[in-house]
N, C-alpha and C. Protein backbone atom coordinates (compact mmCIF):
# COMPACT_ATOMS: atom_id res chain seq x y z
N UNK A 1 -2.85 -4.93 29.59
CA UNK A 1 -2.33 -4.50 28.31
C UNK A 1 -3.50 -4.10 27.41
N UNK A 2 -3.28 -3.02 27.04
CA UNK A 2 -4.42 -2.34 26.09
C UNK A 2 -3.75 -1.76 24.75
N UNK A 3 -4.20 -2.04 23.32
CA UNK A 3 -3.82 -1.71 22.29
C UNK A 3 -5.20 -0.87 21.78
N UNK A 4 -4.95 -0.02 21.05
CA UNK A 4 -5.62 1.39 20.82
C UNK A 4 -5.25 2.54 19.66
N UNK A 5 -6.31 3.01 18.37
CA UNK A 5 -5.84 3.18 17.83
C UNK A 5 -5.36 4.70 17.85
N UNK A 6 -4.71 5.52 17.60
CA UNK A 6 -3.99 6.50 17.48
C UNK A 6 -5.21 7.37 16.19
N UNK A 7 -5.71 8.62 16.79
CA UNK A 7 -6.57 9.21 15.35
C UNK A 7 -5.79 10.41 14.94
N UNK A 8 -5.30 10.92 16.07
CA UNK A 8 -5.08 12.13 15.55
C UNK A 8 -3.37 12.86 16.36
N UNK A 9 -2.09 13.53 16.20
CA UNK A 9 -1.29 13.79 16.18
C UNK A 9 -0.13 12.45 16.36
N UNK A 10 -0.41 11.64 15.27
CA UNK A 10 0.72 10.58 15.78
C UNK A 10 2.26 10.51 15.38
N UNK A 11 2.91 11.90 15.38
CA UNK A 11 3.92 12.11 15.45
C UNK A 11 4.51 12.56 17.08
N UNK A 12 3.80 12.69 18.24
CA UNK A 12 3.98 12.14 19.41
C UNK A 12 4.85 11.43 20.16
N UNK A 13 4.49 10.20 18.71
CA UNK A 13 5.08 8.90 18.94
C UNK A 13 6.48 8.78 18.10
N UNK A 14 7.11 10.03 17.65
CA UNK A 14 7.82 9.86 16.59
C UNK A 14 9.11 8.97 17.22
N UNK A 15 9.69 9.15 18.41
CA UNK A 15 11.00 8.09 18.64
C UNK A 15 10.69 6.83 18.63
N UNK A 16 9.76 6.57 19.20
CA UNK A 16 9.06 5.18 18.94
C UNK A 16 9.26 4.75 17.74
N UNK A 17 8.80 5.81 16.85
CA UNK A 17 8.90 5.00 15.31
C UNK A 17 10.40 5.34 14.58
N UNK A 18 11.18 5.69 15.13
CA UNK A 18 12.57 6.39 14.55
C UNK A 18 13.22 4.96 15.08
N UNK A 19 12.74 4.55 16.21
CA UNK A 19 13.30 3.38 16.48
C UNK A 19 13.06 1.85 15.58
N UNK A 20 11.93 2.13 14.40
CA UNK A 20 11.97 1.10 13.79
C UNK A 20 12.18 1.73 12.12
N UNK A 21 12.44 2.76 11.96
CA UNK A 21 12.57 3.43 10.77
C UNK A 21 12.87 4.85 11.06
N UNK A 22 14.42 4.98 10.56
CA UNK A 22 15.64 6.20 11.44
C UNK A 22 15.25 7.14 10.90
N UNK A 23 14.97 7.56 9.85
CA UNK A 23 14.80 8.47 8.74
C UNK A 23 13.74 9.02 9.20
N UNK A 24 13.40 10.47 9.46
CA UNK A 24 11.81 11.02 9.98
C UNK A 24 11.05 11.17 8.16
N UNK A 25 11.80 11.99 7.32
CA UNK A 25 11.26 11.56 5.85
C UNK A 25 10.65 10.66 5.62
N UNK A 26 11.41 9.54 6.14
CA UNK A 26 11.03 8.35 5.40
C UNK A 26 9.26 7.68 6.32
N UNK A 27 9.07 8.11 7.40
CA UNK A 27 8.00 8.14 8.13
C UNK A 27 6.89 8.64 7.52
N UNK A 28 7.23 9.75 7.06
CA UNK A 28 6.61 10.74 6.98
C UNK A 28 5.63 10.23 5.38
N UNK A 29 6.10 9.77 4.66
CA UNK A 29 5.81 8.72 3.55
C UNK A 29 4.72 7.84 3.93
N UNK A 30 4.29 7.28 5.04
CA UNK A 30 3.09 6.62 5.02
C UNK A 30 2.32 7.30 6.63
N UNK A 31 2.66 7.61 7.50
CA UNK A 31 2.64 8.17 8.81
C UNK A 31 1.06 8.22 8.39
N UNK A 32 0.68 9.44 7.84
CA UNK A 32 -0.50 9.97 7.70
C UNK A 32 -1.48 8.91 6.75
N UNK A 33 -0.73 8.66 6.05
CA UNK A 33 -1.99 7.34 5.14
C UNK A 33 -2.33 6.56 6.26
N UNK A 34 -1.75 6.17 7.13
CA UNK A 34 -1.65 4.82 7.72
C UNK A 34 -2.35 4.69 8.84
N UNK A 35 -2.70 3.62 9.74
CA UNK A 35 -3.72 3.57 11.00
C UNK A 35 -2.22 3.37 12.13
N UNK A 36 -2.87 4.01 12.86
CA UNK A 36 -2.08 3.83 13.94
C UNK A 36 -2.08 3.02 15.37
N UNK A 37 -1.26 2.31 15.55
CA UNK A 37 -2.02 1.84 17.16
C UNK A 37 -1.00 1.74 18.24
N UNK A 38 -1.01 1.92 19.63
CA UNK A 38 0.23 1.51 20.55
C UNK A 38 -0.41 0.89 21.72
N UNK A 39 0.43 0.12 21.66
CA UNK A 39 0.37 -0.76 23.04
C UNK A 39 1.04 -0.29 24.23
N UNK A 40 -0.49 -0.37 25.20
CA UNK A 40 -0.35 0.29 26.81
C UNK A 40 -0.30 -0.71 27.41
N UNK A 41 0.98 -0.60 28.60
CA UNK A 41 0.90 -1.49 29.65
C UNK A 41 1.73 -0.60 30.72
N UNK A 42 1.16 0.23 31.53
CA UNK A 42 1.51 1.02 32.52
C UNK A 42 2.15 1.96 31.84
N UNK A 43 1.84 2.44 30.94
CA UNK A 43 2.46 3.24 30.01
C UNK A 43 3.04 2.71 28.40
N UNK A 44 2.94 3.42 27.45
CA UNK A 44 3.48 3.39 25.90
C UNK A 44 4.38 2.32 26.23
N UNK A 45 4.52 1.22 25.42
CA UNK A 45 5.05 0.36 25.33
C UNK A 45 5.69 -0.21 23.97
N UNK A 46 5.08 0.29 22.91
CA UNK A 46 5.01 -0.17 21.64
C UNK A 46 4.03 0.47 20.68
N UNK A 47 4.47 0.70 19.22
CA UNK A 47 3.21 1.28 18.50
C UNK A 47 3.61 0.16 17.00
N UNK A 48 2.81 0.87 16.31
CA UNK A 48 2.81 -0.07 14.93
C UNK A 48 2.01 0.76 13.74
N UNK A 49 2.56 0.81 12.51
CA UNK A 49 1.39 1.66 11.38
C UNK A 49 1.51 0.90 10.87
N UNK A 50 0.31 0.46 9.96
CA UNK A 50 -0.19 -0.71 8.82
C UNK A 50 -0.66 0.55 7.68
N UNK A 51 -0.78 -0.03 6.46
CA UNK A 51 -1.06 0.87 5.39
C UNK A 51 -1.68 -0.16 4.46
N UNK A 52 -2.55 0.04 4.02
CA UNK A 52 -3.11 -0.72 2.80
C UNK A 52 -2.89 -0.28 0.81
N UNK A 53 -1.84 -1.61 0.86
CA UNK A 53 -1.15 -1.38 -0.63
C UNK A 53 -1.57 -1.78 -1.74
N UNK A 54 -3.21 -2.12 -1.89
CA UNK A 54 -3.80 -2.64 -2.54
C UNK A 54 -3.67 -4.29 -2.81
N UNK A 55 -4.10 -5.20 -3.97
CA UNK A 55 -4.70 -6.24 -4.02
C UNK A 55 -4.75 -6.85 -2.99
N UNK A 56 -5.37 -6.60 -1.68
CA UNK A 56 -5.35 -7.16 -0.58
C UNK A 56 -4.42 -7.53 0.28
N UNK A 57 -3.46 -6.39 0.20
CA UNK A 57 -2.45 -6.58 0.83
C UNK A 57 -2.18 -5.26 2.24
N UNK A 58 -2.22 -6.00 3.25
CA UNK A 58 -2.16 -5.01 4.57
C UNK A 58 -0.73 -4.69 4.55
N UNK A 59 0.29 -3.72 4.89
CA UNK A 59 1.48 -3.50 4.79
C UNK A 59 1.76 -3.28 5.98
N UNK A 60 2.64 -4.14 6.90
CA UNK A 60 2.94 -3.89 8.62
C UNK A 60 4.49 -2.21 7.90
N UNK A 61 4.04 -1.16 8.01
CA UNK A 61 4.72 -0.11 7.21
C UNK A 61 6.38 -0.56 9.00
N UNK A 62 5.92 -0.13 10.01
CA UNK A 62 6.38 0.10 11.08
C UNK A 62 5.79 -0.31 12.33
N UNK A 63 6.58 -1.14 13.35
CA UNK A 63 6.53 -1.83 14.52
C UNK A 63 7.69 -1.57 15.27
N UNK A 64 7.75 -0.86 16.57
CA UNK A 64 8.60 -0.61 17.69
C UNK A 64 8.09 -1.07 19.05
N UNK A 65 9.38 -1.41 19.53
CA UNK A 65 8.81 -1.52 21.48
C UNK A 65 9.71 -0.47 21.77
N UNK A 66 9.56 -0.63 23.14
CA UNK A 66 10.46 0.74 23.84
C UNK A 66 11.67 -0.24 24.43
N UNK A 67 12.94 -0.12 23.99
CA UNK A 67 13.52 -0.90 24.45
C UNK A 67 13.77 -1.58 24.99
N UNK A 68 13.63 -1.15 26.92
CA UNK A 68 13.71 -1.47 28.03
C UNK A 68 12.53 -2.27 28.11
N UNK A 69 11.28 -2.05 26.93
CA UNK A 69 10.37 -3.23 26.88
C UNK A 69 10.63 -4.72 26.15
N UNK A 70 11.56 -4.44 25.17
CA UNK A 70 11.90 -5.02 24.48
C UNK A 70 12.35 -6.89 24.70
N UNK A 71 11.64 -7.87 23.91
CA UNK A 71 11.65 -9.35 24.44
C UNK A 71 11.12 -10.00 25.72
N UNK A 72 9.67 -8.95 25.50
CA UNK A 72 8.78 -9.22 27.05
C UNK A 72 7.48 -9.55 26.05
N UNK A 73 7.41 -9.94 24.92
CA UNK A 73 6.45 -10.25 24.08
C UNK A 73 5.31 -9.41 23.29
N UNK A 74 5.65 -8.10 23.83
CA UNK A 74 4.88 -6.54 23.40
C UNK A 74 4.93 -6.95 21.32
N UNK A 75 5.54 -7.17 21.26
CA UNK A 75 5.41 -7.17 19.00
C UNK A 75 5.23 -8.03 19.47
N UNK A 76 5.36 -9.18 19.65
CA UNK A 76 4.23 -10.44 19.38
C UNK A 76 2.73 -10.02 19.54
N UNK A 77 2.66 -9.90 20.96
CA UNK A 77 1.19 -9.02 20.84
C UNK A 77 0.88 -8.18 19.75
N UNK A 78 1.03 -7.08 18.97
CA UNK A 78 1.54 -6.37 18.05
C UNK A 78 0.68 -6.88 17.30
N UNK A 79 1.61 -7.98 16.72
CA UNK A 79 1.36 -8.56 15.07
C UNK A 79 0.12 -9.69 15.62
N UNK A 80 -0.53 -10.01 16.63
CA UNK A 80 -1.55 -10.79 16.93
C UNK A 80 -2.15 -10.33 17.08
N UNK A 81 -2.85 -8.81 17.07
CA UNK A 81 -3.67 -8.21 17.56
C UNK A 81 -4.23 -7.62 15.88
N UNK A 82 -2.89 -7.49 14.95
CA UNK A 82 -2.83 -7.15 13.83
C UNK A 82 -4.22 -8.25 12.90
N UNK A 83 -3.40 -9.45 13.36
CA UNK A 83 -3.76 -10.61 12.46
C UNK A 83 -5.37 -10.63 12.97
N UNK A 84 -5.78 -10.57 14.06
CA UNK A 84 -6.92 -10.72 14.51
C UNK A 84 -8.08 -9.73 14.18
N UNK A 85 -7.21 -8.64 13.63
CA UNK A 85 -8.17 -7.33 13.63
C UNK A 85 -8.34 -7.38 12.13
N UNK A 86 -7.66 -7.54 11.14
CA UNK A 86 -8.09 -7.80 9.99
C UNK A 86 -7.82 -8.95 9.39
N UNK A 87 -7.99 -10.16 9.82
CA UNK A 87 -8.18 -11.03 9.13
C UNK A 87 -9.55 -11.59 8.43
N UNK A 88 -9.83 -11.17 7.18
CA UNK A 88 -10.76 -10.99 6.73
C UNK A 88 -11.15 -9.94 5.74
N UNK A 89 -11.03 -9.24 6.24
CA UNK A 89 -10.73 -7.91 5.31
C UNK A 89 -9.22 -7.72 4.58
N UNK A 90 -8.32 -8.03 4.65
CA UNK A 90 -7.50 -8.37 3.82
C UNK A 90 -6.82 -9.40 3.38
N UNK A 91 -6.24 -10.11 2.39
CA UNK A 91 -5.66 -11.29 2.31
C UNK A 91 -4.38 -11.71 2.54
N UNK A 92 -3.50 -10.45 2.97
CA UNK A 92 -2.04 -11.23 3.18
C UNK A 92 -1.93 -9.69 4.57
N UNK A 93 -1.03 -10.43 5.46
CA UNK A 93 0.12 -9.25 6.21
C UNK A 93 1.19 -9.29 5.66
N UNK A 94 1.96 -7.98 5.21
CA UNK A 94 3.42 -7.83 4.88
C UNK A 94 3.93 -6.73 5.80
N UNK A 95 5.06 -7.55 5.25
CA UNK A 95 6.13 -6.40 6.28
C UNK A 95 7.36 -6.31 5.38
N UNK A 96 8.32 -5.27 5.28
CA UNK A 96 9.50 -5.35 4.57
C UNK A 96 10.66 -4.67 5.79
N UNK A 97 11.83 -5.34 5.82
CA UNK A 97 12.78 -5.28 7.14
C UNK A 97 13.91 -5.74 6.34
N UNK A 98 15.08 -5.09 6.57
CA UNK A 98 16.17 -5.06 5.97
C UNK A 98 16.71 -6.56 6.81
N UNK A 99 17.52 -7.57 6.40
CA UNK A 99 18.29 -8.63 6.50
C UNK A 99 18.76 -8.95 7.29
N UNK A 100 18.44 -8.92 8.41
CA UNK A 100 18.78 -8.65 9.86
C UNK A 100 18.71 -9.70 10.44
N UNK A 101 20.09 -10.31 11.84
CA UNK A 101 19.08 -11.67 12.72
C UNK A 101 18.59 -10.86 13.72
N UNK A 102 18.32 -9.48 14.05
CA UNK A 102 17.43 -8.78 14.50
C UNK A 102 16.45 -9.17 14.82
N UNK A 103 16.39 -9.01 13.24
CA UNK A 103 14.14 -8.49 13.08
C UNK A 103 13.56 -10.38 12.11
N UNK A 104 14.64 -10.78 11.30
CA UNK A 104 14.12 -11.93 10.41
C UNK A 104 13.30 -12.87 11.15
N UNK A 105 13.92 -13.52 12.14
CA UNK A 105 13.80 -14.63 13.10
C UNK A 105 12.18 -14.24 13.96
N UNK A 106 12.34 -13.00 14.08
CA UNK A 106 11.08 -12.32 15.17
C UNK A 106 10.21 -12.01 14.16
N UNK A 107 9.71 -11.85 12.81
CA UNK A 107 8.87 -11.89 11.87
C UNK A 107 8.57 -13.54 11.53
N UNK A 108 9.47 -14.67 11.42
CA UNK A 108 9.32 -15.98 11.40
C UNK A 108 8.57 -16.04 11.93
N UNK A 109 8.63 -15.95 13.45
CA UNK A 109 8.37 -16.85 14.98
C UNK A 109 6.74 -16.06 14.66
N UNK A 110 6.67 -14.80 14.23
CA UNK A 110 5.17 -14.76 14.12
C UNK A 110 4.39 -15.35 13.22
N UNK A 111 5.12 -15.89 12.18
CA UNK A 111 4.49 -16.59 11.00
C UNK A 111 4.16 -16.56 9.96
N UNK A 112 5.16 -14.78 9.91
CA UNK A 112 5.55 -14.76 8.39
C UNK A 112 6.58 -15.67 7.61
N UNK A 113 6.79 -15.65 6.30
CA UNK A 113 7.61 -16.22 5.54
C UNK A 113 8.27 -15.07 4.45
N UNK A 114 9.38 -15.51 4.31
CA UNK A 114 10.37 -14.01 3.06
C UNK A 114 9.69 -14.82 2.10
N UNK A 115 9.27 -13.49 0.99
CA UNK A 115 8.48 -13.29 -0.36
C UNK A 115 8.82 -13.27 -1.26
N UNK A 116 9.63 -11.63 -1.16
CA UNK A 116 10.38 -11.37 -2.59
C UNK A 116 11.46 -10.26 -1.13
N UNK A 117 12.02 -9.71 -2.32
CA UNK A 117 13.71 -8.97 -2.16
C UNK A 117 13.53 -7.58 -2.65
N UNK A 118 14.18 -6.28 -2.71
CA UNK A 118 14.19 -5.23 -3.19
C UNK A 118 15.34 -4.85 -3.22
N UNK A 119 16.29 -5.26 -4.37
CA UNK A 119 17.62 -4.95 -4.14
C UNK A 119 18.05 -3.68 -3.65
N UNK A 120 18.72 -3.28 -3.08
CA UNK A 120 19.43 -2.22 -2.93
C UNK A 120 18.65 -0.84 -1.92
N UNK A 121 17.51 -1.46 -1.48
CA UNK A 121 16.63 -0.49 -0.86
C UNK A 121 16.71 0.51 0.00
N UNK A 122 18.08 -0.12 0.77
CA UNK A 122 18.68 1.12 1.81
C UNK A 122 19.44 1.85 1.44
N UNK A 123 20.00 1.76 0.49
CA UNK A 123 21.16 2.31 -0.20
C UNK A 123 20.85 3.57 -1.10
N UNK A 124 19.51 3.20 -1.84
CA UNK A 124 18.72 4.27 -2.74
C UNK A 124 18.00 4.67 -1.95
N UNK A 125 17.33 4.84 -0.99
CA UNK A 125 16.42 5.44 -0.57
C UNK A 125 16.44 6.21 1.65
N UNK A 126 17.87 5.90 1.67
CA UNK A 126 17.94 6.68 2.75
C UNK A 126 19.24 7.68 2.60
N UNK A 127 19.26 8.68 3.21
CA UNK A 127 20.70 9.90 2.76
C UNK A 127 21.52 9.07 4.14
N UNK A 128 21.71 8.21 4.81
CA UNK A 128 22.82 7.80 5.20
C UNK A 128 22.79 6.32 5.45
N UNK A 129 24.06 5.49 5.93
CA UNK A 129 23.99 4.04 6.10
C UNK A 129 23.04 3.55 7.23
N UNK A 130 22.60 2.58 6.98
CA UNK A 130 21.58 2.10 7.99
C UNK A 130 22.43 0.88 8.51
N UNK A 131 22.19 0.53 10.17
CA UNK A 131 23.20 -0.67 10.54
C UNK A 131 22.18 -1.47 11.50
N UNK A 132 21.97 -2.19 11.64
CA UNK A 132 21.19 -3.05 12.31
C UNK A 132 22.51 -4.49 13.06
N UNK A 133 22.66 -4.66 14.23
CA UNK A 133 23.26 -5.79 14.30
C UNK A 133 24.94 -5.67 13.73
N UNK A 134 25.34 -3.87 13.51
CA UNK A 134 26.45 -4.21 13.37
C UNK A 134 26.64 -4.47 11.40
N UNK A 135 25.82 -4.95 11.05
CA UNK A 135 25.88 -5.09 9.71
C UNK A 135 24.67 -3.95 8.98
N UNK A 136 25.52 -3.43 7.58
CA UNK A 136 24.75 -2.55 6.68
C UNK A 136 23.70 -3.21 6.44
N UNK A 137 22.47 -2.35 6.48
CA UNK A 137 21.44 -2.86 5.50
C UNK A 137 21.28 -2.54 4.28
N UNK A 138 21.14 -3.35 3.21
CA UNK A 138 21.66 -2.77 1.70
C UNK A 138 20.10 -3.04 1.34
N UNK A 139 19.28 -4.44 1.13
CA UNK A 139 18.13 -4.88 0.48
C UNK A 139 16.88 -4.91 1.72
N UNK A 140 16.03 -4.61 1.15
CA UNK A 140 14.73 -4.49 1.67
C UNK A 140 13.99 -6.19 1.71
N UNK A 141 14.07 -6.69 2.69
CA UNK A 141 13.24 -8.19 2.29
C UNK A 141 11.65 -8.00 2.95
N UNK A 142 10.97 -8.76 1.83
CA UNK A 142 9.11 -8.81 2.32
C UNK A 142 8.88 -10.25 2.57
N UNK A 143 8.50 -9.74 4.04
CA UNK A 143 7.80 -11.20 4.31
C UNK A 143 6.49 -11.10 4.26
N UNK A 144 5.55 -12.23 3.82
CA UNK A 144 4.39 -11.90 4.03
C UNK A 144 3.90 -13.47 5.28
N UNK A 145 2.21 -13.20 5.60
CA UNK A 145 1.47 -14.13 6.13
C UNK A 145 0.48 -14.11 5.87
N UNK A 146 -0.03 -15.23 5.77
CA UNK A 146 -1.65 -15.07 4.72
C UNK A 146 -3.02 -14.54 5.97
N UNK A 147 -3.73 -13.64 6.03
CA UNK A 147 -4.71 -13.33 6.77
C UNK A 147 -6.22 -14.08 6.60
C-alpha cells in the first residue's frame, strides 16, 4: 500500500470524489486549493483532499474508497497517514459530514469528536437532495481531532 500525493490533473479522480461529495461544483470549490493524495494497493483504492482553513486548522475537505474496497481499512489508513503527515504543522484535523451512521461512527473510530453543527448545510448549498443511508442530509456536522 502506497499513499502519494496527486500534483497535477486531479480531476482524474473525479468519481472517486463524487463518491464522497455528489455535486462536481461543489468539488470544484476546494479541488484546486487543496493537496491531494490516493491510496495504491494494486491499483486506486482511495483518495482524500485536505485544505488549510486557517487558525491551524487542517480541513479533511473529502475522503473516498472505491467501494468494492470499501471496510478493508483503506480511510483508516487515510486519516493515519493524514494525522502523521501533519501533525505538527497544524493544530486540529477537521472534517464536516452530514449526520449519517454511515460516515459518524467511522470518523469516531478514528478519533475525531463532533464540534459544532451548520444548520441546514445541504439544503442551502446543493441544487438537489442529498441521501446517505436512506435518510436526507439537511446539517453539516464538524468533527474535529487535535494534531
Amino acid at each position: 500500500m502506497e499513499i502519494r500525493k496527486v500534483e497535477t490533473d486531479k480531476k482524474r479522480y473525479l468519481d472517486l470524489l463524487l463518491l464522497a461529495d455528489e455535486q462536481e461544483d461543489m468539488v470544484d470549490r476546494y479541488l484546486e486549493r487543496g493537496t491531494m493524495y490516493v491510496l495504491e494497493d494494486n491499483g486506486v483504492k482511495g483518495e482524500c483532499v485536505v485544505t488549510y482553513e486557517g487558525n491551524g486548522i487542517l480541513e479533511l475537505k473529502n475522503i473516498a474508497v472505491e467501494p468494492a474496497a470499501q471496510g478493508k481499512g483503506y480511510g483508516k489508513a487515510i486519516v493515519d497517514f493524514l494525522v502523521r503527515t501533519y501533525t505538527g504543522q497544524y493544530a486540529v484535523l477537521q472534517v464536516g459530514t452530514g449526520d449519517s451512521p454511515a460516515t459518524i461512527p467511522f470518523y469516531e473510530a478514528c478519533g475525531f469528536r463532533r464540534h459544532h453543527l451548520v444548520k441546514n448545510f445541504f439544503t442551502d448549498h446543493y441544487d438537489h437532495p442529498i441521501y446517505e443511508c436512506g435518510m436526507r442530509l439537511v446539517d453539516m456536522v464538524y468533527l474535529q481531532r487535535k494534531l
